[in-house]
Every structure is written in structure tokens, then in C-alpha cells.
PDB file of N, CA and C in Angstrom:
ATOM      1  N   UNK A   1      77.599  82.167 139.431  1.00  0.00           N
ATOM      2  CA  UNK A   1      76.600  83.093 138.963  1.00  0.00           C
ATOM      3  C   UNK A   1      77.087  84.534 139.106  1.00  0.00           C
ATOM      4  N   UNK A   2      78.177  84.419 140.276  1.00  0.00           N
ATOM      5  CA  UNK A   2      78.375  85.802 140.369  1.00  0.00           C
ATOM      6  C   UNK A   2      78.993  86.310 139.440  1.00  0.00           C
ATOM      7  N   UNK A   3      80.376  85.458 139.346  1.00  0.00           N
ATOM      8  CA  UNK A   3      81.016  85.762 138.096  1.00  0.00           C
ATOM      9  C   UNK A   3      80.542  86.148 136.516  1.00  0.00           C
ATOM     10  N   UNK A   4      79.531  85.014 136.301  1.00  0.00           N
ATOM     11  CA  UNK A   4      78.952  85.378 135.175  1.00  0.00           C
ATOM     12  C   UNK A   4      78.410  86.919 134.956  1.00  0.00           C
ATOM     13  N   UNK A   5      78.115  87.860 136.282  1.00  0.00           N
ATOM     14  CA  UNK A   5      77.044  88.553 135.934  1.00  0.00           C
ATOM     15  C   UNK A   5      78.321  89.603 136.053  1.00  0.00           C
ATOM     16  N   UNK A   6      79.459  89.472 136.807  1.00  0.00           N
ATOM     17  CA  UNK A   6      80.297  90.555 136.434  1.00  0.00           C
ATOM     18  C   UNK A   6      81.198  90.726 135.138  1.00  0.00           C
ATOM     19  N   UNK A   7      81.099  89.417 134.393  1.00  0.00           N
ATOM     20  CA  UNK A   7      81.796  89.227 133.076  1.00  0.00           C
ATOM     21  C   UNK A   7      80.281  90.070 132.315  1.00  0.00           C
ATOM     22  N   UNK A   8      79.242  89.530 132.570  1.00  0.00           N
ATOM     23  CA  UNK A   8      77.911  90.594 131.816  1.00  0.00           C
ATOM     24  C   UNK A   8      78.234  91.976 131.740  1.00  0.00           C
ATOM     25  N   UNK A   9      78.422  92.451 132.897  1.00  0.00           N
ATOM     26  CA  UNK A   9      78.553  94.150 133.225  1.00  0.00           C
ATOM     27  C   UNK A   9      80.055  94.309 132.467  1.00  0.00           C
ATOM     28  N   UNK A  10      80.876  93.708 132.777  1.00  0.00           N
ATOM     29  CA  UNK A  10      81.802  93.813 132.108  1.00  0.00           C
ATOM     30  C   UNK A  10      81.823  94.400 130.830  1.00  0.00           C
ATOM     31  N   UNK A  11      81.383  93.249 130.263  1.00  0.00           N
ATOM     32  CA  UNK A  11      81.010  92.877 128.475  1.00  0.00           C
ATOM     33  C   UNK A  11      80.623  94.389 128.435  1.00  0.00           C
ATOM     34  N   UNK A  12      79.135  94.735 128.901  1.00  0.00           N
ATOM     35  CA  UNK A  12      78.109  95.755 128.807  1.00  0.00           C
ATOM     36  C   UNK A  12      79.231  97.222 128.774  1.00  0.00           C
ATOM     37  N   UNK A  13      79.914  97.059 129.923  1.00  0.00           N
ATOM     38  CA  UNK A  13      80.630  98.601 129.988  1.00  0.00           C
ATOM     39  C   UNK A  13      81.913  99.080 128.867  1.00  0.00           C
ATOM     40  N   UNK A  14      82.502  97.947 128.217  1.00  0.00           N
ATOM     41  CA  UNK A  14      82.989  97.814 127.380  1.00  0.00           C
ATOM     42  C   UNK A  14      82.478  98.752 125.903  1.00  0.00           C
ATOM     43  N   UNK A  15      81.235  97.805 125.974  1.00  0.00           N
ATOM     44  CA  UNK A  15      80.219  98.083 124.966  1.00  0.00           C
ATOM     45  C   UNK A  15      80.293  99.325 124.761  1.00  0.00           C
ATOM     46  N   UNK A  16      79.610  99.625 125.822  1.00  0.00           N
ATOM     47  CA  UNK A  16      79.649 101.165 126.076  1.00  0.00           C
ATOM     48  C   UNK A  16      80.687 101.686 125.643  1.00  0.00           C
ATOM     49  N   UNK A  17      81.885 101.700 126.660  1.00  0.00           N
ATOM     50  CA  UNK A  17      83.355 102.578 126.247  1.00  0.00           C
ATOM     51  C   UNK A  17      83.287 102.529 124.702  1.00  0.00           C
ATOM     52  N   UNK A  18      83.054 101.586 123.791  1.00  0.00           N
ATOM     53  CA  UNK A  18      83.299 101.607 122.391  1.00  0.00           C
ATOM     54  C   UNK A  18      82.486 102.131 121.647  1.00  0.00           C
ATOM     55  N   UNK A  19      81.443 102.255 122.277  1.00  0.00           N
ATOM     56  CA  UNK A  19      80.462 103.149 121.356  1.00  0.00           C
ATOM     57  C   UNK A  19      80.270 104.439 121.552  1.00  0.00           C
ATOM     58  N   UNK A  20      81.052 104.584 122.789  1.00  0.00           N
ATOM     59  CA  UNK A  20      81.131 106.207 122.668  1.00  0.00           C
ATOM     60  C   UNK A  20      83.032 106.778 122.042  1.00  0.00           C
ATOM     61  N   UNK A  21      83.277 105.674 122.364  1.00  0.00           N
ATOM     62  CA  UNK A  21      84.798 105.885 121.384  1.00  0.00           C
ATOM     63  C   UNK A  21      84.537 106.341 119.783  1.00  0.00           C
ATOM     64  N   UNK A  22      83.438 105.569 119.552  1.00  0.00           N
ATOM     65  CA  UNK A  22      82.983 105.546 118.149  1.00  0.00           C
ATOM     66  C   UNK A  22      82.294 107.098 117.743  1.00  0.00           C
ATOM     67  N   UNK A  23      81.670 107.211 118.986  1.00  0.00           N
ATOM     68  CA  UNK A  23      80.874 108.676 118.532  1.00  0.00           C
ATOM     69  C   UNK A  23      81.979 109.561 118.710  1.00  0.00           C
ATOM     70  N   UNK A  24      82.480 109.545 119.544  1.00  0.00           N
ATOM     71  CA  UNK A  24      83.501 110.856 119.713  1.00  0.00           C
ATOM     72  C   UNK A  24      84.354 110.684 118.296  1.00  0.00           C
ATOM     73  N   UNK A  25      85.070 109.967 117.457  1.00  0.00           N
ATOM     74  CA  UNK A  25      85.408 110.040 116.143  1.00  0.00           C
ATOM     75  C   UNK A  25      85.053 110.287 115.100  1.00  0.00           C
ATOM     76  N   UNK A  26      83.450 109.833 115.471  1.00  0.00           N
ATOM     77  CA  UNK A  26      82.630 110.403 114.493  1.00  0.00           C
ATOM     78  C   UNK A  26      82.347 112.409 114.517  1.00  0.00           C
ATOM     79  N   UNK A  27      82.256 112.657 115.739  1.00  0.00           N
ATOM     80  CA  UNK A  27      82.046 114.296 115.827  1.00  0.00           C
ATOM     81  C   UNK A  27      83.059 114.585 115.352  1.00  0.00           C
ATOM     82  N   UNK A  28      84.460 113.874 115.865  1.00  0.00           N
ATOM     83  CA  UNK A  28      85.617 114.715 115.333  1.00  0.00           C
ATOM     84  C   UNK A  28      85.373 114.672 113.861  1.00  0.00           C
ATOM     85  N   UNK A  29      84.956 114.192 112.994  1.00  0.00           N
ATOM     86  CA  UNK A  29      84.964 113.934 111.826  1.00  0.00           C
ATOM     87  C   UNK A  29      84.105 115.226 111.414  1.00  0.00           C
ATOM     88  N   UNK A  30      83.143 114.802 112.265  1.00  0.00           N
ATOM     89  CA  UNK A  30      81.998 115.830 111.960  1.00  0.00           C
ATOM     90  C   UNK A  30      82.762 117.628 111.982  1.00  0.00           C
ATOM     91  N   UNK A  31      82.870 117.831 113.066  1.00  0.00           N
ATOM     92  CA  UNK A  31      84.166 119.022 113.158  1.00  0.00           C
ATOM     93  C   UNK A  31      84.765 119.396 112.366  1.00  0.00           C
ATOM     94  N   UNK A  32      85.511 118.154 111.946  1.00  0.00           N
ATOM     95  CA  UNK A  32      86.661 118.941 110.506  1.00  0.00           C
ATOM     96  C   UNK A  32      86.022 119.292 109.519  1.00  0.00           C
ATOM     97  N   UNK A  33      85.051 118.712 109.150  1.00  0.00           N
ATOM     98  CA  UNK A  33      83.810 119.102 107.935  1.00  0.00           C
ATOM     99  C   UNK A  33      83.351 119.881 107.871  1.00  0.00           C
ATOM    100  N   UNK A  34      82.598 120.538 109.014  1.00  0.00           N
ATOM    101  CA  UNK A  34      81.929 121.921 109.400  1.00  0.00           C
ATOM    102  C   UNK A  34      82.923 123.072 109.143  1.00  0.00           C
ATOM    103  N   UNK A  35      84.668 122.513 109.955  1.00  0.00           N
ATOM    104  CA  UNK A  35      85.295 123.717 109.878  1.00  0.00           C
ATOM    105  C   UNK A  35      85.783 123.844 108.633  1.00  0.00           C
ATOM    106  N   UNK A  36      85.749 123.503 107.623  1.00  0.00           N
ATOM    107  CA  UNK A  36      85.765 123.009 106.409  1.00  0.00           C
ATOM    108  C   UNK A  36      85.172 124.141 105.661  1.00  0.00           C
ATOM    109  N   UNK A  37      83.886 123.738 106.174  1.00  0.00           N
ATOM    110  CA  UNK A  37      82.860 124.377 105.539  1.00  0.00           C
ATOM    111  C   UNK A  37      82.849 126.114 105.716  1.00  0.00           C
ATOM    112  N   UNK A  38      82.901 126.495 107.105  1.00  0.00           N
ATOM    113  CA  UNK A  38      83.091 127.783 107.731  1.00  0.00           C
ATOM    114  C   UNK A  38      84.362 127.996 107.019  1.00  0.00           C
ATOM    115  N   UNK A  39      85.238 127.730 106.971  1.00  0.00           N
ATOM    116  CA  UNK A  39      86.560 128.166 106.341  1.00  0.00           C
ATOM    117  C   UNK A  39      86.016 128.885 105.096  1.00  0.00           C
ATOM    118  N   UNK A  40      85.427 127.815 103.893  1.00  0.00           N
ATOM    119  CA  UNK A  40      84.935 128.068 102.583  1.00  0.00           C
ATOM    120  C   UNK A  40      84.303 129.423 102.342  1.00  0.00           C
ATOM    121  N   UNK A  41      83.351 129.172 103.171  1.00  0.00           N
ATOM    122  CA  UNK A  41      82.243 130.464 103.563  1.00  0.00           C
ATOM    123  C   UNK A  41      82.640 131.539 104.050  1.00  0.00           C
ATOM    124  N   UNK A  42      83.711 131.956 104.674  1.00  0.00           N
ATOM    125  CA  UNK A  42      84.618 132.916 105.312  1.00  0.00           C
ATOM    126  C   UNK A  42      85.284 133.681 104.349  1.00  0.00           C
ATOM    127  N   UNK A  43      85.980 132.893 103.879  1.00  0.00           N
ATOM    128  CA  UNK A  43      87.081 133.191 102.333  1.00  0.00           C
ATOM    129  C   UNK A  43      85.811 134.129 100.953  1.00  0.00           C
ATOM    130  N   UNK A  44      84.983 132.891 100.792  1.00  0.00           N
ATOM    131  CA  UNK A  44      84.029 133.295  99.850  1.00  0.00           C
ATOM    132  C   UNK A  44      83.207 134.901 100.187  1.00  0.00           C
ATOM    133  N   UNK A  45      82.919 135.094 101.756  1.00  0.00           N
ATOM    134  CA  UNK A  45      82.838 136.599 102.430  1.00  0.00           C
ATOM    135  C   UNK A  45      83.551 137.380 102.299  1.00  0.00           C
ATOM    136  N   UNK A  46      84.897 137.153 102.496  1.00  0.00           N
ATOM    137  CA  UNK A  46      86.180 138.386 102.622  1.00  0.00           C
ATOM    138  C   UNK A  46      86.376 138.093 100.673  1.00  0.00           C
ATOM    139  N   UNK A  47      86.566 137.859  99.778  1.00  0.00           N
ATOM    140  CA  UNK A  47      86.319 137.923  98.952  1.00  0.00           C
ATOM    141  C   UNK A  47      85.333 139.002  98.369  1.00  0.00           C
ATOM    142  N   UNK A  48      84.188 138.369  98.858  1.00  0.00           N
ATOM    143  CA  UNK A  48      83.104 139.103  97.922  1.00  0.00           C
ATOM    144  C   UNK A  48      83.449 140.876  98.789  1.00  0.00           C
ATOM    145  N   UNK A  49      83.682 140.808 100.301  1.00  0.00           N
ATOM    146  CA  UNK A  49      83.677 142.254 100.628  1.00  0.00           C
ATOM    147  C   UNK A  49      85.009 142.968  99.855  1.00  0.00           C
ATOM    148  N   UNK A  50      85.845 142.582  99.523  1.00  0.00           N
ATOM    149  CA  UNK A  50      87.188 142.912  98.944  1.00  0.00           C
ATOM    150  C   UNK A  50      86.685 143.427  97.919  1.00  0.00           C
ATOM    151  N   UNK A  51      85.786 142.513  97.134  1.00  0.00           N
ATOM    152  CA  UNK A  51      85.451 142.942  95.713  1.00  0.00           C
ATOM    153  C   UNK A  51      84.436 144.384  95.424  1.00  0.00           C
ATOM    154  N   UNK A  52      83.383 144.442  96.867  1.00  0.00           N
ATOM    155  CA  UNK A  52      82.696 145.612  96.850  1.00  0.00           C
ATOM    156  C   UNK A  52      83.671 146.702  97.370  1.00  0.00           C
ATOM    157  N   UNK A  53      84.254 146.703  98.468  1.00  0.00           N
ATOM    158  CA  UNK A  53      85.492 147.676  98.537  1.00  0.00           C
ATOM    159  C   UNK A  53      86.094 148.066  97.450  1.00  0.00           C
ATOM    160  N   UNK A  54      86.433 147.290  96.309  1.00  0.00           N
ATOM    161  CA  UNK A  54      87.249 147.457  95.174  1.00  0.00           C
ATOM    162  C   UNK A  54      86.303 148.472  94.383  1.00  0.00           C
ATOM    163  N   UNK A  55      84.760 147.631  93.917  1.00  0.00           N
ATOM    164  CA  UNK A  55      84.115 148.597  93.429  1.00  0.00           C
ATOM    165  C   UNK A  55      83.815 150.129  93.741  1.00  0.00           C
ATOM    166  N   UNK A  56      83.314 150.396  95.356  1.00  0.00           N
ATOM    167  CA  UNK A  56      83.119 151.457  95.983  1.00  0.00           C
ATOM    168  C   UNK A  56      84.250 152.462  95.886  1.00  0.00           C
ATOM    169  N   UNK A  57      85.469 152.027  95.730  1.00  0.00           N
ATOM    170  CA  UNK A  57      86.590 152.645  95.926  1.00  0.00           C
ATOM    171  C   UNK A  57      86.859 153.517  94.187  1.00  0.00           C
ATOM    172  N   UNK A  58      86.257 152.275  93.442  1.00  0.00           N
ATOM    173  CA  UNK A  58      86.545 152.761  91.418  1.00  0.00           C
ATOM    174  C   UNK A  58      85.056 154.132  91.396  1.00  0.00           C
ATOM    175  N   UNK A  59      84.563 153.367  92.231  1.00  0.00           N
ATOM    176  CA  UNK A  59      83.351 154.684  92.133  1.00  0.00           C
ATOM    177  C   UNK A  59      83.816 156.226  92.765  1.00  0.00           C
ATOM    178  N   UNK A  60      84.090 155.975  94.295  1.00  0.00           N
ATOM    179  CA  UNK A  60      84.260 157.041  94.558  1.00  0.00           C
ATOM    180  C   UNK A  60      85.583 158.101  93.820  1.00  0.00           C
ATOM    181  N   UNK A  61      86.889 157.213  93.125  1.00  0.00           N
ATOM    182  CA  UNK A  61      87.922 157.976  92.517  1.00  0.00           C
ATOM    183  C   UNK A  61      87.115 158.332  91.190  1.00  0.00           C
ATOM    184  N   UNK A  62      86.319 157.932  91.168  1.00  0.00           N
ATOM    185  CA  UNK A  62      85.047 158.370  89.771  1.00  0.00           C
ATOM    186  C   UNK A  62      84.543 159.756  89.681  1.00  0.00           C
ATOM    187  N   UNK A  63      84.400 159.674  91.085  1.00  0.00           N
ATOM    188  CA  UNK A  63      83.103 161.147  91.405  1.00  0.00           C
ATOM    189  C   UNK A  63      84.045 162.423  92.056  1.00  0.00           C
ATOM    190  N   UNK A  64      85.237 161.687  92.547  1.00  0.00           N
ATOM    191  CA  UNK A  64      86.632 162.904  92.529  1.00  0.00           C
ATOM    192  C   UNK A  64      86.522 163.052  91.333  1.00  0.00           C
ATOM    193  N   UNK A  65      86.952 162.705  90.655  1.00  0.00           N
ATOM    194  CA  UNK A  65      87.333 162.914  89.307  1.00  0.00           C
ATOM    195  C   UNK A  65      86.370 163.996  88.569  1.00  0.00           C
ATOM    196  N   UNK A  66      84.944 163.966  88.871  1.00  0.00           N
ATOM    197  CA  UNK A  66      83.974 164.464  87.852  1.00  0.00           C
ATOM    198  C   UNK A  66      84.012 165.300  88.821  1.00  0.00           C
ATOM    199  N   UNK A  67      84.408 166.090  90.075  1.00  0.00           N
ATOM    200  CA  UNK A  67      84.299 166.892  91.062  1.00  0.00           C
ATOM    201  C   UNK A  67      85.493 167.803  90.378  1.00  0.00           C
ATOM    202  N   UNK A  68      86.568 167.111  90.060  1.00  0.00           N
ATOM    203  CA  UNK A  68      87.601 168.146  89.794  1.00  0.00           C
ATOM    204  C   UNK A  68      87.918 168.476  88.931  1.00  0.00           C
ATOM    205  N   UNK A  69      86.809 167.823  87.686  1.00  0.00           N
ATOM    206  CA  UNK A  69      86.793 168.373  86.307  1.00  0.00           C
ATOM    207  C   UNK A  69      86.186 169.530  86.633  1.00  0.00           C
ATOM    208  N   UNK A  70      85.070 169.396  86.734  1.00  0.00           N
ATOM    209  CA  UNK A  70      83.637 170.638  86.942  1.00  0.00           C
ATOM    210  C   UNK A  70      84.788 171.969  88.132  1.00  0.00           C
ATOM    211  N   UNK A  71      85.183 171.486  89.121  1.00  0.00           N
ATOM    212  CA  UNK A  71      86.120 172.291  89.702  1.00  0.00           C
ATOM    213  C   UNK A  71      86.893 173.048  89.046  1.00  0.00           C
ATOM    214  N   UNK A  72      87.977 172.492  87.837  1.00  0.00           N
ATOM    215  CA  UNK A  72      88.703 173.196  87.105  1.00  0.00           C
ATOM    216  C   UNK A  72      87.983 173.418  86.055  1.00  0.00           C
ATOM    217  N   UNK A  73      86.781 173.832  85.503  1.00  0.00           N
ATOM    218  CA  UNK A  73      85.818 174.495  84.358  1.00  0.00           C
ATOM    219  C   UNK A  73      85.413 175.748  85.300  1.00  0.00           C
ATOM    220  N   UNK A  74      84.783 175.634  86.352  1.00  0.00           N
ATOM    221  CA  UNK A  74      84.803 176.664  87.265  1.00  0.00           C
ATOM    222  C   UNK A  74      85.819 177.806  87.650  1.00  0.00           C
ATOM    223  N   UNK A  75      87.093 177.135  87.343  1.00  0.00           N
ATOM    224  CA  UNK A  75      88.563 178.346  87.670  1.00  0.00           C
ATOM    225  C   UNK A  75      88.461 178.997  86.515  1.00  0.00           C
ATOM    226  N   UNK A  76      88.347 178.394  85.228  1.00  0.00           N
ATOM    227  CA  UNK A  76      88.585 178.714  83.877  1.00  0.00           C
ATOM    228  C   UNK A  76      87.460 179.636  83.856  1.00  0.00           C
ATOM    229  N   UNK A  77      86.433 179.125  83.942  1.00  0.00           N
ATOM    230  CA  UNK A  77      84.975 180.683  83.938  1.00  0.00           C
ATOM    231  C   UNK A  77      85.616 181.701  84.601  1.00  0.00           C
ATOM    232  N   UNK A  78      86.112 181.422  85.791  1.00  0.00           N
ATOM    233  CA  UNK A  78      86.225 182.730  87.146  1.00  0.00           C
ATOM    234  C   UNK A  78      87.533 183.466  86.451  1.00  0.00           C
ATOM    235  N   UNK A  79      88.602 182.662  85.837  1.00  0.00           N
ATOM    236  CA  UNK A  79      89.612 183.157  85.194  1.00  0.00           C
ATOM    237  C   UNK A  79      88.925 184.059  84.288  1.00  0.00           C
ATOM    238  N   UNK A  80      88.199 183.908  82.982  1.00  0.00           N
ATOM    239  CA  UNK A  80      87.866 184.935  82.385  1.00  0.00           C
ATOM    240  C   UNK A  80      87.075 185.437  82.485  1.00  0.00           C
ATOM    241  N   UNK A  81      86.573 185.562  83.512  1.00  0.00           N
ATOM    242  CA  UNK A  81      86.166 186.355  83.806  1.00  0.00           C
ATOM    243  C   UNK A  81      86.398 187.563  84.453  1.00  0.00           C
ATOM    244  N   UNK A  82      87.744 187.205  84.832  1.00  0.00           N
ATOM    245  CA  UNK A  82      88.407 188.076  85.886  1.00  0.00           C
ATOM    246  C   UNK A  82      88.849 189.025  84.729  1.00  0.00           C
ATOM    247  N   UNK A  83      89.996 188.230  83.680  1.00  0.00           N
ATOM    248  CA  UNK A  83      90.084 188.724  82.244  1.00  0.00           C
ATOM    249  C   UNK A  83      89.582 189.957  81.960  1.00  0.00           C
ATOM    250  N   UNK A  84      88.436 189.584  81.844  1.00  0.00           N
ATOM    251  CA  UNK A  84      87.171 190.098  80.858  1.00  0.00           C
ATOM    252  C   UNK A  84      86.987 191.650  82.012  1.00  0.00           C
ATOM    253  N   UNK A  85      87.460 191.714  83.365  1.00  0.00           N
ATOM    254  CA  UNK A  85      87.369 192.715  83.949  1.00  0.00           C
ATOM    255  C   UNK A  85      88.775 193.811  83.438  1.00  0.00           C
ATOM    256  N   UNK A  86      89.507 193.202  83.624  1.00  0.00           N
ATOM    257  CA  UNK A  86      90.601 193.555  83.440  1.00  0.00           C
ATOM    258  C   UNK A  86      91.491 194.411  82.051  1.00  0.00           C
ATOM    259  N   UNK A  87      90.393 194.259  81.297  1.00  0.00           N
ATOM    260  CA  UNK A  87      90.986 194.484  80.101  1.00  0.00           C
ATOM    261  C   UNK A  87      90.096 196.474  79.850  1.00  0.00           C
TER     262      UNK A  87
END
């Protein structure tokens, strides 16, 4: 009887060991999927911020630009104006 009941526990702890063998493969599984996923989602972030950087950046060489037009229309007034003293 004794035997029997330590071949039981036996059996039982076995059981056990394998079903948590089983889960732990399964998380790992689970893991690579998630990091999978976070990877995707990461990329798809630095992406999209790259792309607003890109925009922000076409804007602001935009508004130089219309700064240093209006800037050099301003020399050209002050120029003849200076001219216009001068003569």
C-alpha cells in the first residue's frame, strides 16, 4: 500500500512538472509574440515621428524662406530710399 501511494505522488508530481513545463513554453511563446508586437509598434512610432520631424522641418525652411524674402524687399525699400536721399 505504501508503495502504491508513493508511485501515486509520484505519478501526481510528474504531472505537475509537465504541466508547468507546458506553461512555461507556452509564455515563452507568448513573449515572442508580444515582443513581436512591441517591435511593430515601435518602428510604426519612430516612423510616424520621423515623418512629422520631416514635415516640421519643410515648414520651418518655409517660413525662413518667406522671412528672407520680406527681409530682402525691406533692404531694397531702405536701399532706395537711401538713393532717393542722396541724389
Amino acid at each position: 500500500m505504501a508503495n502504491s501511494l508513493k508511485r501515486g505522488i509520484i505519478h501526481k508530481l510528474m504531472d505537475n512538472a509537465d504541466s508547468l513545463k507546458k506553461k512555461i513554453d507556452e509564455l515563452e511563446i507568448q513573449i515572442v509574440k508580444e515582443r513581436e508586437v512591441h517591435e511593430l509598434n515601435l518602428s510604426k512610432i519612430k516612423t510616424e515621428n520621423y515623418e512629422a520631424l520631416e514635415a516640421s522641418q519643410t515648414r520651418y525652411q518655409g517660413e525662413l524662406e518667406i522671412q528672407r524674402r520680406n527681409f530682402q524687399r525691406q533692404i531694397e525699400k531702405l536701399k532706395a530710399k537711401l538713393e532717393s536721399f542722396e541724389v
